[in-house]
PDB file of N, CA and C in Angstrom:
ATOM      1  N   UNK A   1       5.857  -8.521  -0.683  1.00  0.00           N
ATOM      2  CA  UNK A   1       7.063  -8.037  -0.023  1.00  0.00           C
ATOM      3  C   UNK A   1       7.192  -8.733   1.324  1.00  0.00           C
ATOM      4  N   UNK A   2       8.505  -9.036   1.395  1.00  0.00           N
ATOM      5  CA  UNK A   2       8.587 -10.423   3.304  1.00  0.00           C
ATOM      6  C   UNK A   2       8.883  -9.048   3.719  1.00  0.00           C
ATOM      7  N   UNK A   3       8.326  -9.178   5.171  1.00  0.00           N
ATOM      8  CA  UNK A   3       8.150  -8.600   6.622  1.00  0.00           C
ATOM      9  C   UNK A   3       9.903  -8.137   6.873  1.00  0.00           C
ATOM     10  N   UNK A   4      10.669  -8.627   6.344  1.00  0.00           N
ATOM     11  CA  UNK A   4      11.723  -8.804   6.260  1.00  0.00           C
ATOM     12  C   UNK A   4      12.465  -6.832   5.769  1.00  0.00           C
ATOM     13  N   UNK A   5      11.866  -7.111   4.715  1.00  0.00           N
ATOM     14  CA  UNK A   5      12.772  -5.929   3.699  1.00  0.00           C
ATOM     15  C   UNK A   5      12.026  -4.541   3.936  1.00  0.00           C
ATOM     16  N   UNK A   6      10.957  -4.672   4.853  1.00  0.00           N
ATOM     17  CA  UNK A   6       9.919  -3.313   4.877  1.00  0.00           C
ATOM     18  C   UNK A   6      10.985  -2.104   5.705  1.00  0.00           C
ATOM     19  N   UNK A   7      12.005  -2.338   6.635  1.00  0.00           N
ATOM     20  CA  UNK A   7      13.339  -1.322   7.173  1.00  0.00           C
ATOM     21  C   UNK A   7      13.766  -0.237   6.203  1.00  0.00           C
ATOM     22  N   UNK A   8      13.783  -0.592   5.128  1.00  0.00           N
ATOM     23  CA  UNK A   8      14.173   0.077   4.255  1.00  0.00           C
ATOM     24  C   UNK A   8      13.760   1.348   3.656  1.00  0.00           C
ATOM     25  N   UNK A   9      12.378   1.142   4.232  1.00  0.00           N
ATOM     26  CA  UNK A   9      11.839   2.590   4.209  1.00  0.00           C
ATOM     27  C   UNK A   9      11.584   3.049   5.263  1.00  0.00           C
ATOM     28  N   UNK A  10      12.451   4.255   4.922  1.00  0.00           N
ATOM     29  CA  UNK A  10      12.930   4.865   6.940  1.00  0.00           C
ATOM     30  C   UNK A  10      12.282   6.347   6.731  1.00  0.00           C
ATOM     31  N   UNK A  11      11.470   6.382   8.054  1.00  0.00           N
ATOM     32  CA  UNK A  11      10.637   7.449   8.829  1.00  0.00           C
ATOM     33  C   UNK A  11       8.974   6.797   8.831  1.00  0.00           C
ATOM     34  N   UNK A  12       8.085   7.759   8.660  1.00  0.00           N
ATOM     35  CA  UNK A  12       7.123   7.349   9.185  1.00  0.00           C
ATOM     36  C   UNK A  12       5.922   8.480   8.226  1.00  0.00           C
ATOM     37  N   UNK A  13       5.037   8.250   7.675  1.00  0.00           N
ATOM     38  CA  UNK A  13       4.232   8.714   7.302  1.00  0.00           C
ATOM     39  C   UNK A  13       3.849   8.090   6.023  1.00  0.00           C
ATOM     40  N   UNK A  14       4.151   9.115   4.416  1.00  0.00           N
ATOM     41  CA  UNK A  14       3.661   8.632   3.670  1.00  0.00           C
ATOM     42  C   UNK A  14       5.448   8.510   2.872  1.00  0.00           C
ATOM     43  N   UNK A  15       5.385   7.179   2.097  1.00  0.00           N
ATOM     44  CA  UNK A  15       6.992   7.275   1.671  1.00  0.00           C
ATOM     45  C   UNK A  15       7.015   6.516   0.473  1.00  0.00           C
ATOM     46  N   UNK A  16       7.783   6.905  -0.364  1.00  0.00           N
ATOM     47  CA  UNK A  16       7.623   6.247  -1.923  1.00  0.00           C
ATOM     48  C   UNK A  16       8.578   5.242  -1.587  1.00  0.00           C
ATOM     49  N   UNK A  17       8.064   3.991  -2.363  1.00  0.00           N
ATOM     50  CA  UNK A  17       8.974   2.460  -2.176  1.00  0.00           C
ATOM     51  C   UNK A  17       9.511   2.481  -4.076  1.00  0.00           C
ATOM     52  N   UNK A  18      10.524   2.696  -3.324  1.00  0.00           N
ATOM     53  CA  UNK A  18      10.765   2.768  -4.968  1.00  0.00           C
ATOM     54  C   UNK A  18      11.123   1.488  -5.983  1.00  0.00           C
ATOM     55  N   UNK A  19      11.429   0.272  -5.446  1.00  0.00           N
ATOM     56  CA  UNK A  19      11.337  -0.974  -5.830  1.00  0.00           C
ATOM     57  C   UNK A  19       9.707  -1.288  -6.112  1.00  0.00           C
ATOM     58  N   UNK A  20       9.262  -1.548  -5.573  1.00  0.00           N
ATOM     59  CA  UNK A  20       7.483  -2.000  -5.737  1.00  0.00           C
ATOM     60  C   UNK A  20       6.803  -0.651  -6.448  1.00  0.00           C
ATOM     61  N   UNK A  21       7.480   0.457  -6.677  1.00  0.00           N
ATOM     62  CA  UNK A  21       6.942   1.922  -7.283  1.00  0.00           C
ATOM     63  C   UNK A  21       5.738   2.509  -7.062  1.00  0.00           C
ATOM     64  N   UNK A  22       5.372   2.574  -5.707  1.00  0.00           N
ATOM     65  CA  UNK A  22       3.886   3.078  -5.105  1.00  0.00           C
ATOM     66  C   UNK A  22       4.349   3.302  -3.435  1.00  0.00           C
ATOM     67  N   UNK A  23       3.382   4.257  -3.590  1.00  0.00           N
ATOM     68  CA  UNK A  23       3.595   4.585  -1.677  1.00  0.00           C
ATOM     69  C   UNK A  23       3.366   3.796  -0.892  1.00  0.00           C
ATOM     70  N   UNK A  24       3.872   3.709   0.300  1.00  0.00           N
ATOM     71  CA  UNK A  24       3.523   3.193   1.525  1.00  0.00           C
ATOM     72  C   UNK A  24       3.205   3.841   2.549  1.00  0.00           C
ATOM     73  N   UNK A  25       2.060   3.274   3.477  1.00  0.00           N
ATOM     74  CA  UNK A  25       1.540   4.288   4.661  1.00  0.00           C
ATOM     75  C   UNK A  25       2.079   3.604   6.006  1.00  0.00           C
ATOM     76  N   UNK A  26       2.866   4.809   7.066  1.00  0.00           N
ATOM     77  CA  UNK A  26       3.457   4.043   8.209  1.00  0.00           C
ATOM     78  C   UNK A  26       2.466   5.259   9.598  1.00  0.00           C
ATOM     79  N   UNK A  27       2.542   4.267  10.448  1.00  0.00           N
ATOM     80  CA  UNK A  27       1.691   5.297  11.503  1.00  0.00           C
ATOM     81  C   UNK A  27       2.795   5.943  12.296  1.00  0.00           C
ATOM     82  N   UNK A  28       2.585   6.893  12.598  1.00  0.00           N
ATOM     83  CA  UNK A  28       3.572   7.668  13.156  1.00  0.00           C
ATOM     84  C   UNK A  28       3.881   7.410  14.574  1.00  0.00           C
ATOM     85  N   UNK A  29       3.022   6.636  15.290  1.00  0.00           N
ATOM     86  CA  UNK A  29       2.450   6.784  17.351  1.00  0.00           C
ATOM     87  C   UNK A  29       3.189   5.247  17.457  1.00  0.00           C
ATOM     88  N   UNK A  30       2.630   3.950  16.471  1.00  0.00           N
ATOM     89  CA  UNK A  30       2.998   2.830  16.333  1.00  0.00           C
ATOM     90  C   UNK A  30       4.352   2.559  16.002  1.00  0.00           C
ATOM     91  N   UNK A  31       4.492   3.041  14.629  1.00  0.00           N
ATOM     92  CA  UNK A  31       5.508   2.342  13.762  1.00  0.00           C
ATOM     93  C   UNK A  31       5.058   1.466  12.537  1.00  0.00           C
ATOM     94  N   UNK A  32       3.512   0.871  13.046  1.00  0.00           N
ATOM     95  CA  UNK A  32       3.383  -0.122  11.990  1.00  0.00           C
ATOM     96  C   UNK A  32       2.766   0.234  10.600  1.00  0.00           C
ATOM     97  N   UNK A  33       3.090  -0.475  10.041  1.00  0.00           N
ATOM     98  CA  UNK A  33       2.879  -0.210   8.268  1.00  0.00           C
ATOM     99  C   UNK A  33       1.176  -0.806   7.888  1.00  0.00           C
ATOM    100  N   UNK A  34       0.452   0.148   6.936  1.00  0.00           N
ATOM    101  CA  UNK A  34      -0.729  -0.167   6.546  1.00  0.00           C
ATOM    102  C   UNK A  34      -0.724  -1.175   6.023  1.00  0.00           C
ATOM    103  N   UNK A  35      -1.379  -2.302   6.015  1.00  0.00           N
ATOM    104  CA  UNK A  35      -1.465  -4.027   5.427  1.00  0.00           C
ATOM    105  C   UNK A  35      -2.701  -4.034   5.139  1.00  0.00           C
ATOM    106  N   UNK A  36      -2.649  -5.041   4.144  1.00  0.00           N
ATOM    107  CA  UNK A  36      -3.886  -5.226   3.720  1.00  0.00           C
ATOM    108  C   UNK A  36      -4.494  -6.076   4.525  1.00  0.00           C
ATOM    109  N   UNK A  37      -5.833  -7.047   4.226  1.00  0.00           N
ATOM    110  CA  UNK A  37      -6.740  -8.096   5.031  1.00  0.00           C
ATOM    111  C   UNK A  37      -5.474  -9.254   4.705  1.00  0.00           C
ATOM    112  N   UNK A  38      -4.846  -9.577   3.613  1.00  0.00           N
ATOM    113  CA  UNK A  38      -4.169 -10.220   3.473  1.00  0.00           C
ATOM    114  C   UNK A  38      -2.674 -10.608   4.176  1.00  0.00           C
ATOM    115  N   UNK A  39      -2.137  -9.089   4.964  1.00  0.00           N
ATOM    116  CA  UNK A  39      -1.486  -9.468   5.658  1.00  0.00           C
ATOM    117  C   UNK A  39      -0.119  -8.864   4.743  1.00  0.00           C
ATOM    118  N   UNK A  40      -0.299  -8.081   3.616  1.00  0.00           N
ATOM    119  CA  UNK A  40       1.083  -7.759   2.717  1.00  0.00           C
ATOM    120  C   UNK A  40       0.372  -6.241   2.627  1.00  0.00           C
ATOM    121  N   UNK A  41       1.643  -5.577   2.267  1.00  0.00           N
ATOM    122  CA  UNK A  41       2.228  -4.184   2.824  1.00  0.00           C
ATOM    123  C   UNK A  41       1.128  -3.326   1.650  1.00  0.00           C
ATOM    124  N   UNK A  42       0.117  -2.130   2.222  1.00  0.00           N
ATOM    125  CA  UNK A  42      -0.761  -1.326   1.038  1.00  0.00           C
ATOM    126  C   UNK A  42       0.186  -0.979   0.588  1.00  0.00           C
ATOM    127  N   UNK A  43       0.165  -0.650  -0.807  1.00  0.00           N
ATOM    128  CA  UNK A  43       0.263   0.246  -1.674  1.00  0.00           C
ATOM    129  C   UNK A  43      -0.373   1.209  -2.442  1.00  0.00           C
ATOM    130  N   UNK A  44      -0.338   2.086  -2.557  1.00  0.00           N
ATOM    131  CA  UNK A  44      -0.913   3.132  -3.485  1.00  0.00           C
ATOM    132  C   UNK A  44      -0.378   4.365  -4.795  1.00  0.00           C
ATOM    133  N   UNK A  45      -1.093   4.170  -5.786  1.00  0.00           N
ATOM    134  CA  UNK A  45      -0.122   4.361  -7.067  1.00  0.00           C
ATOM    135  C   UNK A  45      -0.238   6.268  -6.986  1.00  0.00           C
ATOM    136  N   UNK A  46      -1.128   6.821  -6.033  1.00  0.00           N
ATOM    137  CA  UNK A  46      -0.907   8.344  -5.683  1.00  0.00           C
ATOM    138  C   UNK A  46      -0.572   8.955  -4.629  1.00  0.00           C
ATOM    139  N   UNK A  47      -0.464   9.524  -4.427  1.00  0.00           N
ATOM    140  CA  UNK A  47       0.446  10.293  -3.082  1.00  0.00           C
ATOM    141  C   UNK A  47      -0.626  10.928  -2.155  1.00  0.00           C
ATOM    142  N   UNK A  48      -1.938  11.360  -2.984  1.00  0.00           N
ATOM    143  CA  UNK A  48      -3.388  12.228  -2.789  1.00  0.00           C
ATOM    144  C   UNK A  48      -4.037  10.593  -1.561  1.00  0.00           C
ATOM    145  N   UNK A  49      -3.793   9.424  -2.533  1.00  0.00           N
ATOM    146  CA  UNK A  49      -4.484   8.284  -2.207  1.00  0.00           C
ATOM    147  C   UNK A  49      -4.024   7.728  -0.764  1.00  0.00           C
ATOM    148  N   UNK A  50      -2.612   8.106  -0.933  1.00  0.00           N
ATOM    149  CA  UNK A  50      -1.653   7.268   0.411  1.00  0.00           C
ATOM    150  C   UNK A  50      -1.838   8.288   1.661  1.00  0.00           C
ATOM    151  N   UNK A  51      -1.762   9.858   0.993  1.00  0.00           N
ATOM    152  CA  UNK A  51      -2.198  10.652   2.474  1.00  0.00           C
ATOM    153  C   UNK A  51      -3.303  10.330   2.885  1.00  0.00           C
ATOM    154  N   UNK A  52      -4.387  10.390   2.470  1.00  0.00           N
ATOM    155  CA  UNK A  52      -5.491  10.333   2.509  1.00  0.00           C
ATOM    156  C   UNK A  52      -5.731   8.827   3.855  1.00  0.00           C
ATOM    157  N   UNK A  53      -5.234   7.389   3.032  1.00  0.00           N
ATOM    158  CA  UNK A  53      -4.996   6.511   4.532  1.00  0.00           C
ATOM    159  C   UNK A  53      -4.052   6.855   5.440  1.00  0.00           C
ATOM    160  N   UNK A  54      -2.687   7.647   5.245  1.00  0.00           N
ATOM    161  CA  UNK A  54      -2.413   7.842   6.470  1.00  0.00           C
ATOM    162  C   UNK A  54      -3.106   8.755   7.417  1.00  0.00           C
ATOM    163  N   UNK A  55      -3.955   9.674   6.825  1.00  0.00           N
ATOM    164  CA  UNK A  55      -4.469  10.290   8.174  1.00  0.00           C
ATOM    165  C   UNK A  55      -5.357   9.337   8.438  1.00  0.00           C
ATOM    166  N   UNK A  56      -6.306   8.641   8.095  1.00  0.00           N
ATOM    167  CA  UNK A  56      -6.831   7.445   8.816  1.00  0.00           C
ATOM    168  C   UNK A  56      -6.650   6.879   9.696  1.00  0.00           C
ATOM    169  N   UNK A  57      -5.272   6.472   9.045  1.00  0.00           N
ATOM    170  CA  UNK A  57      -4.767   5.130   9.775  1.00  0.00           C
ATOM    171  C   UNK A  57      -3.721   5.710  10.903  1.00  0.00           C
ATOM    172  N   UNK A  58      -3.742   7.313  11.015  1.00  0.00           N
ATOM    173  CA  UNK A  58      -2.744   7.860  12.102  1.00  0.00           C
ATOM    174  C   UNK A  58      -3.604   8.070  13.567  1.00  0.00           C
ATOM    175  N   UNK A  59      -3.307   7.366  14.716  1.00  0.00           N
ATOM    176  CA  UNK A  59      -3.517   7.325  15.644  1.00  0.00           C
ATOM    177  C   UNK A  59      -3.782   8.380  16.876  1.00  0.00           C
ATOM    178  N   UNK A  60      -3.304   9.889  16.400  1.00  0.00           N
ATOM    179  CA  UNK A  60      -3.667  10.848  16.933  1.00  0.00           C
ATOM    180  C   UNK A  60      -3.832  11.615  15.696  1.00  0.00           C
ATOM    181  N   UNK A  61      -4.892  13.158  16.096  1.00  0.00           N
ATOM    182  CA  UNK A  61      -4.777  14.023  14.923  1.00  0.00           C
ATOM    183  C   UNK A  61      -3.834  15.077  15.293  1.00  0.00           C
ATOM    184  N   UNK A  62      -3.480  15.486  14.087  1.00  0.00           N
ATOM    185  CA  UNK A  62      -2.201  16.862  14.021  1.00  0.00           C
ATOM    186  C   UNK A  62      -2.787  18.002  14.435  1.00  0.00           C
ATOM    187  N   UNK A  63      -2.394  18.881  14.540  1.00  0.00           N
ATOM    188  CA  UNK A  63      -3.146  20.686  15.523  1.00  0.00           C
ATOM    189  C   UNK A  63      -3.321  20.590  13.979  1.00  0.00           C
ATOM    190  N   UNK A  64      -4.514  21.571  13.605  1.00  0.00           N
ATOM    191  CA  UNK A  64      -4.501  22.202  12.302  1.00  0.00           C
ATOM    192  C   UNK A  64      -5.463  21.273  10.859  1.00  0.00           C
ATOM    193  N   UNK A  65      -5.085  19.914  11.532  1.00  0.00           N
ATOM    194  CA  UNK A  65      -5.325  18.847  10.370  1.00  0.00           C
ATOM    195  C   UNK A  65      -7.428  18.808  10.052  1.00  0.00           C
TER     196      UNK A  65
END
């Protein structure tokens, strides 16, 4: 996917791409999208799998979390 077309999925957390048909993880503090070593956008084929890196990959923790 080009760096280009990633707008398209609007807000921030965990969000189904429905063209490529797997989630995407966005950080909430940043903006920026989980990438692989490679430099192209994670995907993940469960929703359990994609929360799971966004709290990782989220830059502060939530009250409660």
């Amino acid at each position: 996917m080009a760096h280009a077309e990633v707008p398209r999925l609007h807000g921030y957390g965990v969000r189904w791409d429905p063209e490529a048909r797997c989630y995407r993880v966005r950080n909430e503090t940043t903006g920026e999208w989980l990438r692989q070593s490679s430099g192209e956008l994670s995907g993940f084929s469960s929703f359990s799998a994609a929360y799971s890196a966004w709290r990782g990959f989220e830059a502060r923790r939530r009250v409660g979390a």
